[in-house]
Protein backbone atom coordinates (compact mmCIF):
# COMPACT_ATOMS: atom_id res chain seq x y z
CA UNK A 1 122.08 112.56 93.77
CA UNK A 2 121.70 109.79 91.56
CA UNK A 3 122.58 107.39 94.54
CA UNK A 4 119.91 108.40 96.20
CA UNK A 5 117.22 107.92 93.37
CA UNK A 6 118.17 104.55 93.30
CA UNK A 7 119.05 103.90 97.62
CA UNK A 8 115.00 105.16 97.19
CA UNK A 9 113.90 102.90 94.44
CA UNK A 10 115.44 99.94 96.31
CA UNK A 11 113.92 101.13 99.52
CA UNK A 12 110.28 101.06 97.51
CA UNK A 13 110.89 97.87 96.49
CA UNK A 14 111.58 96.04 99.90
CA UNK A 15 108.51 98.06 100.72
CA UNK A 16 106.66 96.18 98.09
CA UNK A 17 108.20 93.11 99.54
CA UNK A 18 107.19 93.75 103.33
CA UNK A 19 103.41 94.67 101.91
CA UNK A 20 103.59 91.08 100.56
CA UNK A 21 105.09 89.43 103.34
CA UNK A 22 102.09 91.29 105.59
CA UNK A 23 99.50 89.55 103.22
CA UNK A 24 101.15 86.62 103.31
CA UNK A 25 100.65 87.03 107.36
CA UNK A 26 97.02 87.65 107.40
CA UNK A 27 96.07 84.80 104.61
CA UNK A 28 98.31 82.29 106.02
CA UNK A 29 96.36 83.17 109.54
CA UNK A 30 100.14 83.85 110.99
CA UNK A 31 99.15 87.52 112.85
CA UNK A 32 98.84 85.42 116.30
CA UNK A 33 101.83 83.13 115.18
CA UNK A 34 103.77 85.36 117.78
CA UNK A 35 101.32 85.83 120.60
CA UNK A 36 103.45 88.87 122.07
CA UNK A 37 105.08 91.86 120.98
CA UNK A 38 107.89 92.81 120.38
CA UNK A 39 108.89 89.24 121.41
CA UNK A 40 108.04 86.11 120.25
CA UNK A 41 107.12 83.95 122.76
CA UNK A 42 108.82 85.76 125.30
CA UNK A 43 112.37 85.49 122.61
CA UNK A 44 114.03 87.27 120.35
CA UNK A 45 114.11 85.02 118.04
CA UNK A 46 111.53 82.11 117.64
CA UNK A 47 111.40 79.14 119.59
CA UNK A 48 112.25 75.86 117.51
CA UNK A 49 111.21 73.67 119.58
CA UNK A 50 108.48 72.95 122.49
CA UNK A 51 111.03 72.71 125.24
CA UNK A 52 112.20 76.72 124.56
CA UNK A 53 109.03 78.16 125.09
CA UNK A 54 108.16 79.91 128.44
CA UNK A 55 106.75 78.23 131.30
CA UNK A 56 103.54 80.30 131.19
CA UNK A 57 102.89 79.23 127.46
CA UNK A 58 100.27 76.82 126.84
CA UNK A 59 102.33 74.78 123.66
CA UNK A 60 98.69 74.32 122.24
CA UNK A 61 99.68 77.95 121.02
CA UNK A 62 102.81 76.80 118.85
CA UNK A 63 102.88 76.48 115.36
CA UNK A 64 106.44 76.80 114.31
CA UNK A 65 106.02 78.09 110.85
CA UNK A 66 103.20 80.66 111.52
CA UNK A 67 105.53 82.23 114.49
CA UNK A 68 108.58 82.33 111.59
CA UNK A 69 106.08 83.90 108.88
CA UNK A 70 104.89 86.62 111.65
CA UNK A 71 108.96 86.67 113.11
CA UNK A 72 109.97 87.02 109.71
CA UNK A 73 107.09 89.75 108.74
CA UNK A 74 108.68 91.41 111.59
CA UNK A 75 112.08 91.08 110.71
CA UNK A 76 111.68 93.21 107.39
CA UNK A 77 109.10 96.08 109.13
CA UNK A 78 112.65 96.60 110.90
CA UNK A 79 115.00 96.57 107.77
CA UNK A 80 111.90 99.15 105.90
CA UNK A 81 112.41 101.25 109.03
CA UNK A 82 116.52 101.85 108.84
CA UNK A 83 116.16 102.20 105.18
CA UNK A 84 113.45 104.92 105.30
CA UNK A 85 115.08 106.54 108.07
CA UNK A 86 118.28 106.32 106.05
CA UNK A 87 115.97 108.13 102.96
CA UNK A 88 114.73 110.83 105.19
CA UNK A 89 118.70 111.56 106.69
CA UNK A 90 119.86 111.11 102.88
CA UNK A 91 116.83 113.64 101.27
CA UNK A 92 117.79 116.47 104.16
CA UNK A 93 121.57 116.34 103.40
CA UNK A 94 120.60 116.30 99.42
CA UNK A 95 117.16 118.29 99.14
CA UNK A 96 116.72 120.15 102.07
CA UNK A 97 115.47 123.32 99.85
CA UNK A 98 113.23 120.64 97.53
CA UNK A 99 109.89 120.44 99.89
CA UNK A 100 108.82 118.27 96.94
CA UNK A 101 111.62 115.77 98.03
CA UNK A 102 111.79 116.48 101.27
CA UNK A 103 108.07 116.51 102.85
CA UNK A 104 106.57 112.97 101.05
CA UNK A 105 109.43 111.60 102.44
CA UNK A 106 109.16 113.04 105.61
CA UNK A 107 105.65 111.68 105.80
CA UNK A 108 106.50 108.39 104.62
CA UNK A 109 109.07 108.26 107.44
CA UNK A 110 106.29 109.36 109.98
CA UNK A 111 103.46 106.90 108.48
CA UNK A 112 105.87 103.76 109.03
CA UNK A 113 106.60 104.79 112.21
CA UNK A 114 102.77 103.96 112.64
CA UNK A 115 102.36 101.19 110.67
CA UNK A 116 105.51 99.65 112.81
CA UNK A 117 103.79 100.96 116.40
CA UNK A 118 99.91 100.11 114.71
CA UNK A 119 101.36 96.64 114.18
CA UNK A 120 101.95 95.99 118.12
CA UNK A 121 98.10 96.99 118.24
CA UNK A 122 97.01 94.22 116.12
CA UNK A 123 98.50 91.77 117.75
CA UNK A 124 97.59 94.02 120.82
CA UNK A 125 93.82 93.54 120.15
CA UNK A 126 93.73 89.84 118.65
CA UNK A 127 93.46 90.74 115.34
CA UNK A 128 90.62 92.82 115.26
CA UNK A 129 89.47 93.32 111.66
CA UNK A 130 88.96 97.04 111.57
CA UNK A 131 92.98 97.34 113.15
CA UNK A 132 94.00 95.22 110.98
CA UNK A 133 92.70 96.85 107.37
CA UNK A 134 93.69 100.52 109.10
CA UNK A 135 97.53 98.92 109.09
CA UNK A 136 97.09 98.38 105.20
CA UNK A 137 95.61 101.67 104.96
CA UNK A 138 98.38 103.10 106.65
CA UNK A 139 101.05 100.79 104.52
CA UNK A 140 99.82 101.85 101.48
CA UNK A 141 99.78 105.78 102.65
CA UNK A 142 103.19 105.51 103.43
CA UNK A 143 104.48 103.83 100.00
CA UNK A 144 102.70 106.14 98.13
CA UNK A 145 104.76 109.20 99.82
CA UNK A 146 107.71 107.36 99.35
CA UNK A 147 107.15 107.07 95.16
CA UNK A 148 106.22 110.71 95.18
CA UNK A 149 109.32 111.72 96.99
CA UNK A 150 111.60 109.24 94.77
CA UNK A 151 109.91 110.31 91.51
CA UNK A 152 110.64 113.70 92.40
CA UNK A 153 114.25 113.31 93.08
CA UNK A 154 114.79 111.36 89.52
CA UNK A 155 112.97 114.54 88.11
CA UNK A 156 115.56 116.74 89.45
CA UNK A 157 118.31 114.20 88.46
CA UNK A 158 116.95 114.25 84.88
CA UNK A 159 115.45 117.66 84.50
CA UNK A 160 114.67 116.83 80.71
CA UNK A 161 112.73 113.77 81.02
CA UNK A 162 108.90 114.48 80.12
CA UNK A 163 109.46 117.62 78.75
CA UNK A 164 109.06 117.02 75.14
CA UNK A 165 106.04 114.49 76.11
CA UNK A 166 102.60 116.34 75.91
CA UNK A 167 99.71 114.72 77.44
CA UNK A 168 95.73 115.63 76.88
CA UNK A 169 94.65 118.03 79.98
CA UNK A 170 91.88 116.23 80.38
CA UNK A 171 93.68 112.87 81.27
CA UNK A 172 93.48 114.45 84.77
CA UNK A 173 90.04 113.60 85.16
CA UNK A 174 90.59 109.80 84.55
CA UNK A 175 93.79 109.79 87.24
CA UNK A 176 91.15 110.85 90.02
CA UNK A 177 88.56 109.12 88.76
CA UNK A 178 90.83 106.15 88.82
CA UNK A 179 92.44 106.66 92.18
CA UNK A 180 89.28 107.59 93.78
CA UNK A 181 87.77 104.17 92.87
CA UNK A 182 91.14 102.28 93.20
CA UNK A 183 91.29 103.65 96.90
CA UNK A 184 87.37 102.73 97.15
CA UNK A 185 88.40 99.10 95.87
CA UNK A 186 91.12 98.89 98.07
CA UNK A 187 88.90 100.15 101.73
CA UNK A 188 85.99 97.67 100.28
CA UNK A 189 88.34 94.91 99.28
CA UNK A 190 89.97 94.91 102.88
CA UNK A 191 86.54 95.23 104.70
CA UNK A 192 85.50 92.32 102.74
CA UNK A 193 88.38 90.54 104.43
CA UNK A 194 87.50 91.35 107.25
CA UNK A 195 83.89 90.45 106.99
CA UNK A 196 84.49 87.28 105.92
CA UNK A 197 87.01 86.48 108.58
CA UNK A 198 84.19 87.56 111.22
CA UNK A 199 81.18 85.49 109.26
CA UNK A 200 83.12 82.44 109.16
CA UNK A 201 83.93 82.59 112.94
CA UNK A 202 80.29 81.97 114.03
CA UNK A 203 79.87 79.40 110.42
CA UNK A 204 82.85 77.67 109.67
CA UNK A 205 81.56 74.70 107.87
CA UNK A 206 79.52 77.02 105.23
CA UNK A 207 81.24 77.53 101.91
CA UNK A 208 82.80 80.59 100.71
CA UNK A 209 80.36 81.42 98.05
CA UNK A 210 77.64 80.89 100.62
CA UNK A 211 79.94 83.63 103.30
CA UNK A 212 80.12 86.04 100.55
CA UNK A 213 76.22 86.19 99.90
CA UNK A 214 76.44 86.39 103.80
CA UNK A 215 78.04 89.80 103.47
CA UNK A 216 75.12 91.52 101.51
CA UNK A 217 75.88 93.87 98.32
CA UNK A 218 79.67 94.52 98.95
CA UNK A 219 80.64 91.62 97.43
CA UNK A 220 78.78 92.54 93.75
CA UNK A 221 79.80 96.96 94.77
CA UNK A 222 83.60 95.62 94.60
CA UNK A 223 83.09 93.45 91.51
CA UNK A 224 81.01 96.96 90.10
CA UNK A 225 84.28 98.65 91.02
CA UNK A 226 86.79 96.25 89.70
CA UNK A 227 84.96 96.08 86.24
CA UNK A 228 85.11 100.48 86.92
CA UNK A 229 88.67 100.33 87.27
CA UNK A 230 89.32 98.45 84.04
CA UNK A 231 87.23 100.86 81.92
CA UNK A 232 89.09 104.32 83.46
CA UNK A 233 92.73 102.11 82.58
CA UNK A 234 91.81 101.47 79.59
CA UNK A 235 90.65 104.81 78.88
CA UNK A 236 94.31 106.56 79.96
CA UNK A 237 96.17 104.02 78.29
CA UNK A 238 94.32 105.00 74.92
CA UNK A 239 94.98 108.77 75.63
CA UNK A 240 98.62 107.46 76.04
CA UNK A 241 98.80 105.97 73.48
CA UNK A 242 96.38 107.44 71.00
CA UNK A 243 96.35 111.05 71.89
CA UNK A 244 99.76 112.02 73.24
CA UNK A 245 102.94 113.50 71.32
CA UNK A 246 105.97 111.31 72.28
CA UNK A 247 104.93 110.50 75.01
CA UNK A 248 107.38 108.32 77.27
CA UNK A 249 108.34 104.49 76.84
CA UNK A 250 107.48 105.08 81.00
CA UNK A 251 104.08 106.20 80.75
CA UNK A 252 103.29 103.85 77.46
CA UNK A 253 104.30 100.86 79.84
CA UNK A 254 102.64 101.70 83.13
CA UNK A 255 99.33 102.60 81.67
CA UNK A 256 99.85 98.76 79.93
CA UNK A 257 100.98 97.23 82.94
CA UNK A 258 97.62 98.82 84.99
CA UNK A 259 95.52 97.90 82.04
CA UNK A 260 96.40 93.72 82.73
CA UNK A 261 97.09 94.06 86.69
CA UNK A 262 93.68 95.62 86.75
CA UNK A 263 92.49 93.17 84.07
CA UNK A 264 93.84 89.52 86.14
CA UNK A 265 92.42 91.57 89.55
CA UNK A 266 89.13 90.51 88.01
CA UNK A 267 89.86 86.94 87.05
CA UNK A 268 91.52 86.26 90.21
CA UNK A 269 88.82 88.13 92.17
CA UNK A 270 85.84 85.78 90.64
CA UNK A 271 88.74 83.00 90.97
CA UNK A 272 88.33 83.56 94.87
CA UNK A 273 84.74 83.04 94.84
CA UNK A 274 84.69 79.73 93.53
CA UNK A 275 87.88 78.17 95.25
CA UNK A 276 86.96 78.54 98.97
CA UNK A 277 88.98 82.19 98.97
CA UNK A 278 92.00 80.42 98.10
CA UNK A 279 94.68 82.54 100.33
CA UNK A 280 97.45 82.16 97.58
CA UNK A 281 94.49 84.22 95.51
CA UNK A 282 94.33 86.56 98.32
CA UNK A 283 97.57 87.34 98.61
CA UNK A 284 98.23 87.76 95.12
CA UNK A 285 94.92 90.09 94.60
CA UNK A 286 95.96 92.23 97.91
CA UNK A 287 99.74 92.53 96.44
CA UNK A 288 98.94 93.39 93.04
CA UNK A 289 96.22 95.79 93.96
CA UNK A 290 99.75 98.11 95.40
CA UNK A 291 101.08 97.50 92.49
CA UNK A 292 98.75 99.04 90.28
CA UNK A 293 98.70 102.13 93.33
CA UNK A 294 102.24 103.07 92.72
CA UNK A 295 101.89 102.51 89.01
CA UNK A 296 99.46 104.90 88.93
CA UNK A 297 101.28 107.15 91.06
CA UNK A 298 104.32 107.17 88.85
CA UNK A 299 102.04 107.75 85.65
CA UNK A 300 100.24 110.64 87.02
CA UNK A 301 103.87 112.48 88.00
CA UNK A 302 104.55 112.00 84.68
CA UNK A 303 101.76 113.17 83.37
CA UNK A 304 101.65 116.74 85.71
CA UNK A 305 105.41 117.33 84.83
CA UNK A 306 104.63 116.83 80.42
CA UNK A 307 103.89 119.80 78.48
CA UNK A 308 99.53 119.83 78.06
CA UNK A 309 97.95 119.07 74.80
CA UNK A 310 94.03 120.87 74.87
């Protein structure tokens, strides 16, 4: 059993790497870089050179590193898939009676089954902003299963962990407050993509700061939220801290970690606004916004499982 806690740690992680290698798709403007799907210009693998693409292809449509970003984007969705399917055989043959191994797995299993078939739609429908922030909705649904259903597991490895930590009850207000408003960030903070990507169509020479006023309140609700976000982690990292009995080196460290992901979300954020939406800010701001998801995630399992201090 404890291969599999770890075969599903490593499996989150290359998770965490295909979520980045999707961002790095959409800021690098790579989704078209293959124009058709599964293929890539009618191949397997990508074309190298003008003289292997099809007949039918205009080569005005060729860009050889956006069509290896999206191959390669590609490439690891299928590598996720094996490995999750692998998870899902591995968690029936181990934890078939454990429902709380069994079903977030299950569901992770079936979500990137979506997010694999949702991807043929994006391309499907030109990149159409509302598909494309539903496939990061669905991404992040399915990651999040996947850290419930390993977290479990290592609980039932290591039945003792957490159970001399006790925790204030009332930290479970600030986990949904926090993961109400993270999820809220998240939705707004792709939308906001996605509205800028549409404004600058019809006004490509205006400059970003200019585009964001463009887009109405959103812009200053997601900053609102951002600045939200930093209060609630700072609040259950001072319960951790502050108002726990021995509580966990794991829980001390994710409620820090939160506190400064959340805390450079910010910086980076107003970073954006004043560097023409610098993608390499984009993609770092998407990718860390996960980050602080599963962190989360992890600290609030910890948290349930803990003896409660009132």
């Amino acid at each position: 059993m404890k291969y599999f806690s770890r075969f599903t740690i490593i499996t989150t992680l290359l998770t965490y790497i295909l979520i980045f290698v999707g961002g790095l798709v959409r800021v690098s403007g790579a989704g078209m870089g293959c124009p058709d799907w599964p293929k890539c210009f009618g191949r397997w693998i990508p074309p190298t050179h003008l003289d292997q693409l099809p007949a039918h292809i205009d080569p005005a449509q060729f860009n050889i590193v956006l069509a290896w970003i999206e191959y390669s984007n590609r490439l690891v969705g299928v590598i996720i898939g094996l490995m999750v399917t692998a998870t899902l055989i591995l968690a029936y043959r181990y934890y078939k009676n454990e429902k709380k191994v069994l079903t977030p797995i299950f569901l992770s299993f079936i979500l990137v089954g979506l997010v694999g078939w949702q991807g043929s739609q994006v391309v499907g429908t030109v990149l159409n902003p509302v598909t494309v922030s539903l496939h990061m909705v669905l991404a992040l649904f399915a990651i999040s299963f996947l850290i419930i259903g390993t977290q479990n597991a290592y609980y039932l490895t290591y039945p003792t962990d957490e159970k001399d930590s006790y925790y204030p009850c009332k930290m479970k207000y600030g986990f949904w407050a926090m993961g109400i408003v993270l999820f809220l960030e998240i939705i707004l903070g792709t939308e906001l993509r996605a509205g800028l990507e549409m404004v600058r169509k019809d006004n490509p020479l205006v400059e970003s700061v200019l585009l964001l006023k463009m887009l109405g309140p959103f812009k200053y609700i997601h900053t609102v939220l951002g600045v939200t976000l930093a209060g609630v982690s700072w609040w259950i990292w001072y319960y951790f801290t502050k108002k726990s009995e021995n509580a966990s080196i794991t829980t001390k460290r994710a409620s820090l970690a939160i506190m400064g992901l959340v805390m450079i979300q910010i910086v980076v954020g107003e970073l954006m606004v004043f560097s023409s939406v610098n993608p390499i800010y984009q993609l770092f701001h998407m990718w860390s916004a996960t980050w602080i998801l599963g962190l989360l995630i992890v600290e609030y399992g910890a948290w349930k499982r803990s003896g409660d201090l009132n």
